[in-house]
N, C-alpha and C. Protein backbone atom coordinates (compact mmCIF):
# COMPACT_ATOMS: atom_id res chain seq x y z
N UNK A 1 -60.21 11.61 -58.20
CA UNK A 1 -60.58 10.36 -57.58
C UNK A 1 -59.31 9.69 -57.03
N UNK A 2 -59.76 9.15 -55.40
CA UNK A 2 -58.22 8.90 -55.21
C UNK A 2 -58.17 7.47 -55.48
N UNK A 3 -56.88 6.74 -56.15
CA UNK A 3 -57.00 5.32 -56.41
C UNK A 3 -56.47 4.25 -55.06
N UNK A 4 -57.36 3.44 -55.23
CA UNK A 4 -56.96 2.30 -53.81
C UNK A 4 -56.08 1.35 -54.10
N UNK A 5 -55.28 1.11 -52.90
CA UNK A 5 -53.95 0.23 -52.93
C UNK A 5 -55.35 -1.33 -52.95
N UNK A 6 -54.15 -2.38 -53.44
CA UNK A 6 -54.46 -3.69 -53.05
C UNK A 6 -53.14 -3.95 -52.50
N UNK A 7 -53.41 -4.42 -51.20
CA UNK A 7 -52.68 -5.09 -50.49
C UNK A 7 -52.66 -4.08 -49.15
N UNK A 8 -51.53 -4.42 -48.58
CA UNK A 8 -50.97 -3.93 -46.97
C UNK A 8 -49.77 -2.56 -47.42
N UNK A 9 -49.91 -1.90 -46.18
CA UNK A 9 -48.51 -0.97 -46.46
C UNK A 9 -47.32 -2.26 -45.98
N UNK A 10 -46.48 -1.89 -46.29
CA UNK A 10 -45.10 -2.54 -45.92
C UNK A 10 -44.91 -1.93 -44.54
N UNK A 11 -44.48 -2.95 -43.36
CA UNK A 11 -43.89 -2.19 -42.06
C UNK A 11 -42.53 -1.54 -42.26
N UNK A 12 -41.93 -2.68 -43.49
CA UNK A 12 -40.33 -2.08 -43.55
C UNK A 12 -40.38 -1.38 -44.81
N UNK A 13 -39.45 -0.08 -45.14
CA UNK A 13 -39.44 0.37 -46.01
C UNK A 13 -38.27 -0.23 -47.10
N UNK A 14 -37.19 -0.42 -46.14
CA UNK A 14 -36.36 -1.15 -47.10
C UNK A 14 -35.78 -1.98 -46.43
N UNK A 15 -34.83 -3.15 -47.56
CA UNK A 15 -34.13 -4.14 -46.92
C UNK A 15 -33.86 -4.27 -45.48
N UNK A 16 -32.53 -3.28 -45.64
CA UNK A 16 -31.85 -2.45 -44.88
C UNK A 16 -32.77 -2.28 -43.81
N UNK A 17 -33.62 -1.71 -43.84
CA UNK A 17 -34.49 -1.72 -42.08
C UNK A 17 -35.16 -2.75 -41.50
N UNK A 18 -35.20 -3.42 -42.06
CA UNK A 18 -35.69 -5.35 -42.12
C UNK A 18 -34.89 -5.82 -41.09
N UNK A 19 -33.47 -5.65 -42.22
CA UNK A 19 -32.49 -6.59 -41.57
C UNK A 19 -32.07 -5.91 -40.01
N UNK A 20 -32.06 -4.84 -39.46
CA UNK A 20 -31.78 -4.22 -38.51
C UNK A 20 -32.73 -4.36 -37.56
N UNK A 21 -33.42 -4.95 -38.04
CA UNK A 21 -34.83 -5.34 -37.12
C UNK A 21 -34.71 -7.00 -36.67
N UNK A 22 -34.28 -7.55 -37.26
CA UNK A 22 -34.02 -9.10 -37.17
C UNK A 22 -32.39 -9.42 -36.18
N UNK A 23 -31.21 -8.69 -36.73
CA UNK A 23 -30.31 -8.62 -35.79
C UNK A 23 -30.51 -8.61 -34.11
N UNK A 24 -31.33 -8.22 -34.03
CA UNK A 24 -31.55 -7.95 -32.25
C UNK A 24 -32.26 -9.23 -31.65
N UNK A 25 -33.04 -9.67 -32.98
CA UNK A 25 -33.91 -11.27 -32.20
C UNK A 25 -33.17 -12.32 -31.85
N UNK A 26 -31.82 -12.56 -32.66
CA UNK A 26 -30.80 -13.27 -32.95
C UNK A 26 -30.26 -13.07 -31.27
N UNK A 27 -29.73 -11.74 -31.46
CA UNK A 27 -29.15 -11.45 -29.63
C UNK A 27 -30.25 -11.80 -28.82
N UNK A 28 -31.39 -11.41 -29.02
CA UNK A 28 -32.14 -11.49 -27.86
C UNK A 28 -32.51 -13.27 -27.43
N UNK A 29 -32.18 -13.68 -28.54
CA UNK A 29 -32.58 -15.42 -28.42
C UNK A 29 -31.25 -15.92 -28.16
N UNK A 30 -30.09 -15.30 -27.81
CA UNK A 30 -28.92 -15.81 -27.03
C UNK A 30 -28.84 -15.46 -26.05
N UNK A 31 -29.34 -14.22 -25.72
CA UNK A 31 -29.36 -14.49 -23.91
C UNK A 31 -30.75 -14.36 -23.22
N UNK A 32 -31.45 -15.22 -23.95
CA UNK A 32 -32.14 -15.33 -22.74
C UNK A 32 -32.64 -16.95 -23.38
N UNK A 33 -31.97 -18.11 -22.79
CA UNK A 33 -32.09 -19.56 -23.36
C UNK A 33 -33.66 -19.86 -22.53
N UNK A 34 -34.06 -20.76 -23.09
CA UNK A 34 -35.17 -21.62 -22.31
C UNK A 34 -34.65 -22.16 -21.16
N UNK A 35 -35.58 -22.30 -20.27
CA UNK A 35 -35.00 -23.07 -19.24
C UNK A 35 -35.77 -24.27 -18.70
N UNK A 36 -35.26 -24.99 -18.81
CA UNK A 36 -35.27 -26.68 -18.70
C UNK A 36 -35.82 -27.26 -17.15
N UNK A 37 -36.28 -28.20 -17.18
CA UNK A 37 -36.83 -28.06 -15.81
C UNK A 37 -35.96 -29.56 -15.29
N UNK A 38 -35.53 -30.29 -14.62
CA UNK A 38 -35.05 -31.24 -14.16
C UNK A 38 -34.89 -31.56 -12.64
N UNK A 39 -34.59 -33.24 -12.56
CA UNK A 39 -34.53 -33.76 -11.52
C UNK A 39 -32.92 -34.28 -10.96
N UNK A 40 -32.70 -33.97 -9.87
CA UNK A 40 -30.78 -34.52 -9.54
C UNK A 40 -31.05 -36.01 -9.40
N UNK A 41 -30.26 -36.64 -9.96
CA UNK A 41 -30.64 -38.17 -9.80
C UNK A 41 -29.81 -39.06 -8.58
N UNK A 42 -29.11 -38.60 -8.57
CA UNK A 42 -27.75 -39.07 -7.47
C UNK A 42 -27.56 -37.76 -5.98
N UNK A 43 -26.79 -38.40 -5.15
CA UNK A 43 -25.76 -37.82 -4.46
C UNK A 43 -26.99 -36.71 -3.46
N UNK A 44 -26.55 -36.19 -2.35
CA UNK A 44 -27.25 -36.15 -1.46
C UNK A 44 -28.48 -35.18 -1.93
N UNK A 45 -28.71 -34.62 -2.85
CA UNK A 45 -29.36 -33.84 -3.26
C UNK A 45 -30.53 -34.42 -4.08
N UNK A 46 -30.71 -35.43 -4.02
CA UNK A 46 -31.74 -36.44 -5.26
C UNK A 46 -32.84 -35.98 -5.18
N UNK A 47 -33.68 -36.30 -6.23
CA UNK A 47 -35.11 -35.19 -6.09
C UNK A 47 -35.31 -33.95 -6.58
N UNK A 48 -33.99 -33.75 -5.89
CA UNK A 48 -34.24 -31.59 -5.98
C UNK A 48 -34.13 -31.16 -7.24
N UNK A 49 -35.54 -30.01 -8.13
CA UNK A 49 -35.92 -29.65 -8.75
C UNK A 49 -34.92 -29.03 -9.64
N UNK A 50 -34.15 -29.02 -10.62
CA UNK A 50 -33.16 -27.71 -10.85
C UNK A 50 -33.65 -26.90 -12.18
N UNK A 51 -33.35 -25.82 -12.20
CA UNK A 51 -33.29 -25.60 -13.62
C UNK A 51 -31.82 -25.19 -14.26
N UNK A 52 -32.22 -25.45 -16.07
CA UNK A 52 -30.98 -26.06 -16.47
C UNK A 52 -31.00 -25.08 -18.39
N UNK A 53 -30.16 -23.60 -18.05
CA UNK A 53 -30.24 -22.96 -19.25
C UNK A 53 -30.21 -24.03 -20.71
N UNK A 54 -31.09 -24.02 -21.36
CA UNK A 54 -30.90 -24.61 -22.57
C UNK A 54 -30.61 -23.49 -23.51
N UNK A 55 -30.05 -23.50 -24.72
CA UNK A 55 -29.86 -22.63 -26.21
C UNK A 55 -31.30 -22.48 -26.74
N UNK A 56 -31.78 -21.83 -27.08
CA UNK A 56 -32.93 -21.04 -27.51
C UNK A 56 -32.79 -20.93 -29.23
N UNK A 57 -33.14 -21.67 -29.95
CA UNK A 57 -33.15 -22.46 -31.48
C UNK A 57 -34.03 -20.89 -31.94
N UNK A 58 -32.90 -20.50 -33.15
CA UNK A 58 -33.80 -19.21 -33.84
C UNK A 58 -34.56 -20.05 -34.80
N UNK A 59 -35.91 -19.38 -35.15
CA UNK A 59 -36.88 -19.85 -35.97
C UNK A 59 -37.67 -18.29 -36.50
N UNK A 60 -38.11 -18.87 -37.93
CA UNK A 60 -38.85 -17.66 -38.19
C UNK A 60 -39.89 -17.36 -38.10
N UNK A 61 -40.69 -18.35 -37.08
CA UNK A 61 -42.14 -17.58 -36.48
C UNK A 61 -41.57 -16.79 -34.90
N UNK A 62 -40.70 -17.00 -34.51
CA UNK A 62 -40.04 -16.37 -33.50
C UNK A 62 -39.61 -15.35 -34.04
N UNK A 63 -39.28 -14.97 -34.73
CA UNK A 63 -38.25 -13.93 -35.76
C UNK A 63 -39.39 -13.24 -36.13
N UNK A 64 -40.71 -13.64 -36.75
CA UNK A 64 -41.46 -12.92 -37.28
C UNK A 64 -42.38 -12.42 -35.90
N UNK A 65 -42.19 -12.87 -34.84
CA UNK A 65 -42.91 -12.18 -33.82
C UNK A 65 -42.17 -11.28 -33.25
N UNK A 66 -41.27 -11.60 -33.40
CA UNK A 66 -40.12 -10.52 -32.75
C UNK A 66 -40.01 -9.37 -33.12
N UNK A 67 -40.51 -9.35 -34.73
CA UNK A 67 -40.17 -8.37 -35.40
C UNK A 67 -41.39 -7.51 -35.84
N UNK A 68 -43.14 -8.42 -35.00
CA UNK A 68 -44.00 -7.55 -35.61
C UNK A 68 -45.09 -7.62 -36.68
N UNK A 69 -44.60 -8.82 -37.38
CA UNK A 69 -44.85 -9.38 -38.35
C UNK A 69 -45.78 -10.73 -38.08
N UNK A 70 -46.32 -11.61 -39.41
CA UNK A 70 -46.85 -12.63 -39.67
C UNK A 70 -45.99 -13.07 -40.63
N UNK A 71 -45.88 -14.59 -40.30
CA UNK A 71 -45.14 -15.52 -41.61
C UNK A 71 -45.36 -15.06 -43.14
N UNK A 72 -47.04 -14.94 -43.15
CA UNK A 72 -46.96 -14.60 -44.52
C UNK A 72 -46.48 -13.59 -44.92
N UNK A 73 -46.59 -12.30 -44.24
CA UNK A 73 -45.70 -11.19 -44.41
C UNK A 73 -44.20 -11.60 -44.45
N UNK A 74 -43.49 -12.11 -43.98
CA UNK A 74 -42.09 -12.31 -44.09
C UNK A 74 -41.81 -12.82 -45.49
N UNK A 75 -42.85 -14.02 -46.07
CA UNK A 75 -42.77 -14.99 -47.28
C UNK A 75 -42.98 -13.38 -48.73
N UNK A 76 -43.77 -12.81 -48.05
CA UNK A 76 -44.07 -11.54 -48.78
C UNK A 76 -43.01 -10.47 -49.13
N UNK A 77 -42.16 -10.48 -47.90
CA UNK A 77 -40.43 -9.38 -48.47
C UNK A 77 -39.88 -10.83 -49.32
N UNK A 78 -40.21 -11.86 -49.01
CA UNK A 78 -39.04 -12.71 -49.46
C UNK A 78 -38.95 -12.82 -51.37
N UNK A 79 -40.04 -12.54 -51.16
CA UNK A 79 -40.99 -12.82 -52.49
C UNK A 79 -40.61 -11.78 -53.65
N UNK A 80 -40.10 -10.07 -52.76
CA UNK A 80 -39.94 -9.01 -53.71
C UNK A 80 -38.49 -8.94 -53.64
N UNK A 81 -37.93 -8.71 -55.03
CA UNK A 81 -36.84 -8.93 -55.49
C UNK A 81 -36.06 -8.22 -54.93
N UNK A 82 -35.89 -6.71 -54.52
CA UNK A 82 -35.57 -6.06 -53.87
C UNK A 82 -35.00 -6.81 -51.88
N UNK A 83 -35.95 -7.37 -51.88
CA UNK A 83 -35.75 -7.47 -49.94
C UNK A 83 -35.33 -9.35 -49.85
N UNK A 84 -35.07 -9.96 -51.49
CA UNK A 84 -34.65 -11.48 -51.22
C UNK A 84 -33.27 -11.33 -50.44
N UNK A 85 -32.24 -10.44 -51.05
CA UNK A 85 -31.16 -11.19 -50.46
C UNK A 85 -31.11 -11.17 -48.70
N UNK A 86 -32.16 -9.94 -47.95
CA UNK A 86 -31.98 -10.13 -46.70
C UNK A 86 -32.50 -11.10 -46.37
N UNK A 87 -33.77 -11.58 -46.77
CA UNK A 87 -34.36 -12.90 -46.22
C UNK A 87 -34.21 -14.10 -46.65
N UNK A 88 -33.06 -14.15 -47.98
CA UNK A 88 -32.65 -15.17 -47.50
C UNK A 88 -31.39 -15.38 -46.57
N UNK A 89 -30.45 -14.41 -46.71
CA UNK A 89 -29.51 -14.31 -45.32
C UNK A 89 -30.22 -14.84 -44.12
N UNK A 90 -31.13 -13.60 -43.62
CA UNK A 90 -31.81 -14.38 -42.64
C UNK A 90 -32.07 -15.95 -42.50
N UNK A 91 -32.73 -16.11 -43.55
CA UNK A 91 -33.05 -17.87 -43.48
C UNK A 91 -31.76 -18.65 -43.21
N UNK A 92 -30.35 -18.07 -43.86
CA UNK A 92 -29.55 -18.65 -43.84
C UNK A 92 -28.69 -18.58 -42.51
N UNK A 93 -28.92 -17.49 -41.78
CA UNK A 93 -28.77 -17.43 -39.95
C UNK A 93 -29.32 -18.46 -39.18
N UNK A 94 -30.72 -18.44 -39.34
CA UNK A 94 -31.44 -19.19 -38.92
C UNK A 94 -31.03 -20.87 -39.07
N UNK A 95 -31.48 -21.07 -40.40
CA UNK A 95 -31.22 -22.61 -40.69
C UNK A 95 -29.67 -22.74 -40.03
N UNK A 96 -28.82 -22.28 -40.26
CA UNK A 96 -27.00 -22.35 -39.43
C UNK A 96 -27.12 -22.89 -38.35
N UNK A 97 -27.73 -21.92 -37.41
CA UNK A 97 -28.35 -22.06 -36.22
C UNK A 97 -29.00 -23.51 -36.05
N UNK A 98 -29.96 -23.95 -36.74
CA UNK A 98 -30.70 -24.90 -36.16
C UNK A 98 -29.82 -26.29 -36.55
N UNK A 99 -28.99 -26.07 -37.78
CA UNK A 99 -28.19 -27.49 -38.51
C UNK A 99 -27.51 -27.51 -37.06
N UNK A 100 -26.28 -26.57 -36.85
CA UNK A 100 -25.16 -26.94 -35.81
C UNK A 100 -25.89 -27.36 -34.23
N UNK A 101 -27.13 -26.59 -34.25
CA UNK A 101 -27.32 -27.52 -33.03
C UNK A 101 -27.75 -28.55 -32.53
N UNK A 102 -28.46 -29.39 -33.69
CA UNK A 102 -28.79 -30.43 -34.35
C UNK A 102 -27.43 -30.84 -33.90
N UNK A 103 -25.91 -31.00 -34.62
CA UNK A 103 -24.90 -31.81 -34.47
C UNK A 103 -24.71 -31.63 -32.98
N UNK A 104 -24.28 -30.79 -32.75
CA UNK A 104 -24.01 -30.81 -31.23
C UNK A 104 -25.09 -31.33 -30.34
N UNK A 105 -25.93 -31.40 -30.82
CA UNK A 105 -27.08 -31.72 -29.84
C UNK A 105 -27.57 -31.28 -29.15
N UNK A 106 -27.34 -29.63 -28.90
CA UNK A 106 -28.46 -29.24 -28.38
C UNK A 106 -29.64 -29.05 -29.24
N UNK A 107 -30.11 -29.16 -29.81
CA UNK A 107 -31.59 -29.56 -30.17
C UNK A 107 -31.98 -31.26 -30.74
N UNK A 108 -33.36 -31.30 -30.82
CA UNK A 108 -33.82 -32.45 -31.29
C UNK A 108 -33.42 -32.83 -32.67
N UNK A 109 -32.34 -33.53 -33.08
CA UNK A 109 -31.89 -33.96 -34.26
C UNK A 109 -33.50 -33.84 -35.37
N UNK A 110 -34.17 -35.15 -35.07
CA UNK A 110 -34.98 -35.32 -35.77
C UNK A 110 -36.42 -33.87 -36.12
N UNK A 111 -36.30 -32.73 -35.37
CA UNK A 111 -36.96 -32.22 -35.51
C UNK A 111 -36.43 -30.83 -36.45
N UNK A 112 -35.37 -31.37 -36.18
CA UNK A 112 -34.22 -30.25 -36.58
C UNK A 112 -34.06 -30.59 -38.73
N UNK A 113 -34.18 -31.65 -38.68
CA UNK A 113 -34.23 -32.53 -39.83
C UNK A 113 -35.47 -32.41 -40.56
N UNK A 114 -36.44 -32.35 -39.99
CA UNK A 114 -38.13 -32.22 -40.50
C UNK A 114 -37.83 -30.99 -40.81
N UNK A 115 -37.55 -30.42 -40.18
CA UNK A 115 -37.72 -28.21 -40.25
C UNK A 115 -36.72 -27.89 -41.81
N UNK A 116 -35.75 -28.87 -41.77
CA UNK A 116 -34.87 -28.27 -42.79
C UNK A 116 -35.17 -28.89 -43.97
N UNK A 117 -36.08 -30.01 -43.92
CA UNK A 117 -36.15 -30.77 -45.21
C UNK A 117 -35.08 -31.89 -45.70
N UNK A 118 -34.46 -31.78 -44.50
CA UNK A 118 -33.20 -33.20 -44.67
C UNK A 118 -33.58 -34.46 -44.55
N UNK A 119 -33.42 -35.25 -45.57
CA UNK A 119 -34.25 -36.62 -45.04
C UNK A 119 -33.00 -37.81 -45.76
N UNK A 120 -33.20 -38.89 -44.98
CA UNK A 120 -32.60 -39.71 -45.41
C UNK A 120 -32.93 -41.02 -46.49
N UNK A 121 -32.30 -40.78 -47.24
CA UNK A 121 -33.53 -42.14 -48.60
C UNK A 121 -32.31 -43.56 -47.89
N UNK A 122 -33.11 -44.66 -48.03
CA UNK A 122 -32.50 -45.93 -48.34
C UNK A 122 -33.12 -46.15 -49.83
N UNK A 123 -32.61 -47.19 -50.21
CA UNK A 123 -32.75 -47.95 -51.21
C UNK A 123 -33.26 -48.78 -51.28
N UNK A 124 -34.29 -49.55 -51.27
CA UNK A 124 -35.19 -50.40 -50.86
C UNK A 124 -35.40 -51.86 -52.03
N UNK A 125 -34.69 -51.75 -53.36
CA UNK A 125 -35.17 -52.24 -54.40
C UNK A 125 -33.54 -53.89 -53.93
N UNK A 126 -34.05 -54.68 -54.92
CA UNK A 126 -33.21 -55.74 -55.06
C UNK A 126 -33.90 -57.47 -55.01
N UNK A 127 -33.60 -57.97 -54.96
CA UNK A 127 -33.62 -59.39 -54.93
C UNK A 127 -33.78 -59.97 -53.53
N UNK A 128 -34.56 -60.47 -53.13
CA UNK A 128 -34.01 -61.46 -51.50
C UNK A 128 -34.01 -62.65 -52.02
N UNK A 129 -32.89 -63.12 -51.59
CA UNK A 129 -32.91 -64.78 -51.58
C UNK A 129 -32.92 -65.33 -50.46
N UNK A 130 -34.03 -66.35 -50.09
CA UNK A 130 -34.14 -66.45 -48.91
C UNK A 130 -34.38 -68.47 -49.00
N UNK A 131 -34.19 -69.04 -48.52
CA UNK A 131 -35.16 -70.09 -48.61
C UNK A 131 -35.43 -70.88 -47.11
N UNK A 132 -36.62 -71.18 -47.94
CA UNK A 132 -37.76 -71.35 -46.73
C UNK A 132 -38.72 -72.80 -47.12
N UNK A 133 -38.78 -73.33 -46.09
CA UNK A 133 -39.18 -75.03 -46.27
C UNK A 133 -41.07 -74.72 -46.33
N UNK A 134 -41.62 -75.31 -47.69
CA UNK A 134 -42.74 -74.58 -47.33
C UNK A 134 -43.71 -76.02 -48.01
N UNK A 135 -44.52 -76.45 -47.92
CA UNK A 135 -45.29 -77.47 -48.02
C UNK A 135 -45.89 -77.00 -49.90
N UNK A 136 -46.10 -77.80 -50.78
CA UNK A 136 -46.25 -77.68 -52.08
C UNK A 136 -47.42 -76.86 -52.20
N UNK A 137 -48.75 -76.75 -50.93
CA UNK A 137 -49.89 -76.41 -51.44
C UNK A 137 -49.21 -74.52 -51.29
N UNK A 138 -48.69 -74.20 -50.00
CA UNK A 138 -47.95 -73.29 -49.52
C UNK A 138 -47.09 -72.58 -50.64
N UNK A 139 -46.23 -73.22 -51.12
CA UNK A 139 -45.48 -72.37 -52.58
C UNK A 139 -46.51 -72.87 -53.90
N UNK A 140 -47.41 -73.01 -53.72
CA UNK A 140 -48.09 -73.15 -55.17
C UNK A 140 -49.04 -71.74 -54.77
N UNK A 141 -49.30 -71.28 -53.78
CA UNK A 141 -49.75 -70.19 -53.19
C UNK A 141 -49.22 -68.76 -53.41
N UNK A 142 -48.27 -69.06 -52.90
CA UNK A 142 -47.21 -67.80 -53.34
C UNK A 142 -47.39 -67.70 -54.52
N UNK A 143 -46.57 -68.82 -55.43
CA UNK A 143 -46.66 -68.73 -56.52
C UNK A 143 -47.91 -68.04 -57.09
N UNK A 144 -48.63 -68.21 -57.18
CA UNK A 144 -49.87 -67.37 -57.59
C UNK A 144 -50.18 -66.08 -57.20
N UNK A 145 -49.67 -66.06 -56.25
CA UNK A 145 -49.85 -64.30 -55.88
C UNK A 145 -48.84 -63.48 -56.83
N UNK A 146 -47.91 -64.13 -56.68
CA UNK A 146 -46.42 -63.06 -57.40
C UNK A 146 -46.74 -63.26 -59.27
N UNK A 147 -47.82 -63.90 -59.46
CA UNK A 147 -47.13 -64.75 -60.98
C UNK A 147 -48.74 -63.85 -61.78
N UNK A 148 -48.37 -63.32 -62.88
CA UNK A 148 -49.47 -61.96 -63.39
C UNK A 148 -50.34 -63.53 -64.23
N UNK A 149 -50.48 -64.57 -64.20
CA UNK A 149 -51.61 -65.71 -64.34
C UNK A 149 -51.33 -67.10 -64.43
N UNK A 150 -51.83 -67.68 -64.38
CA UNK A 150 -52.16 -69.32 -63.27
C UNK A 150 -50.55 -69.93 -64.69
N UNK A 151 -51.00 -69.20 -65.70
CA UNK A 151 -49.84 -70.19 -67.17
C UNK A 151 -48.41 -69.78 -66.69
N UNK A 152 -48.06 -68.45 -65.73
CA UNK A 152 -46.66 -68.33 -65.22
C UNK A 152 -45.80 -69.55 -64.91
N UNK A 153 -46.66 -69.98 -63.97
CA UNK A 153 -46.75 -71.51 -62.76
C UNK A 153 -46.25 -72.78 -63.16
N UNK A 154 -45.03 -72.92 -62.80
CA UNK A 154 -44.71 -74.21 -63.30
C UNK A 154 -44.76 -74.78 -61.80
């Protein structure tokens, strides 16, 4: 009796052929940038349509199409102990890629920030002292909202 797999065959057999498969998306997403569509704003040429090479941001649904694959399949080598350290290298190409162009600016800071999980906390807690001219019925009001019952209230 022959016994049945659960799951998918693997496309890659090992690391190693993974990663040799991903190297080329990297090149291939450097030369050939998006191209930008724009308007000349000045000088005798105003109007005229141009286009304008932009940098081409590696990502790993790009990476995983490139290579053949579905996300979940990629999350799937990432997953077996054997094929982590290429994918996370990879991730770590990638994310490189998207931080520095974030600073430099070729890409959208803020989107660049969502993708990586970078976020900025303030601190929100403290005291305001503020004062404010307010008629007795007016701060006997407040007062009651902020005060956990009417006996707080002086």
């Amino acid at each position: 009796m022959n016994r049945q797999k659960n799951g998918r065959e693997l496309i890659f057999s090992s690391p190693e052929e993974l990663l040799e498969k991903c190297y080329p998306y990297f090149e291939w997403c450097d030369k050939n940038p998006w191209i930008k569509k724009d308007v000349i704003r000045s000088g005798v040429e105003v109007g005229k349509l141009i286009d304008i090479p932009t940098q081409r941001p590696y990502t790993i649904e790009g990476l995983c199409v490139h290579i053949g694959i579905n996300r979940r399949s990629f999350d799937e080598y990432n997953a077996r102990e054997d094929f982590f350290p290429v994918t996370t290298h990879v991730r770590e190409i990638i994310e490189a890629n998207q931080l520095e162009g974030a600073v430099v600016g070729a890409y959208n800071h803020n989107i660049i920030a969502r993708k990586l999980g970078l976020t900025e906390k303030v601190d929100v807690t403290g005291e305001i002292n503020a004062n404010f001219l307010l008629s007795p019925m007016e701060n006997k009001t407040i007062k009651l909202t902020f005060a956990d019952n009417e006996d707080d209230i002086k």
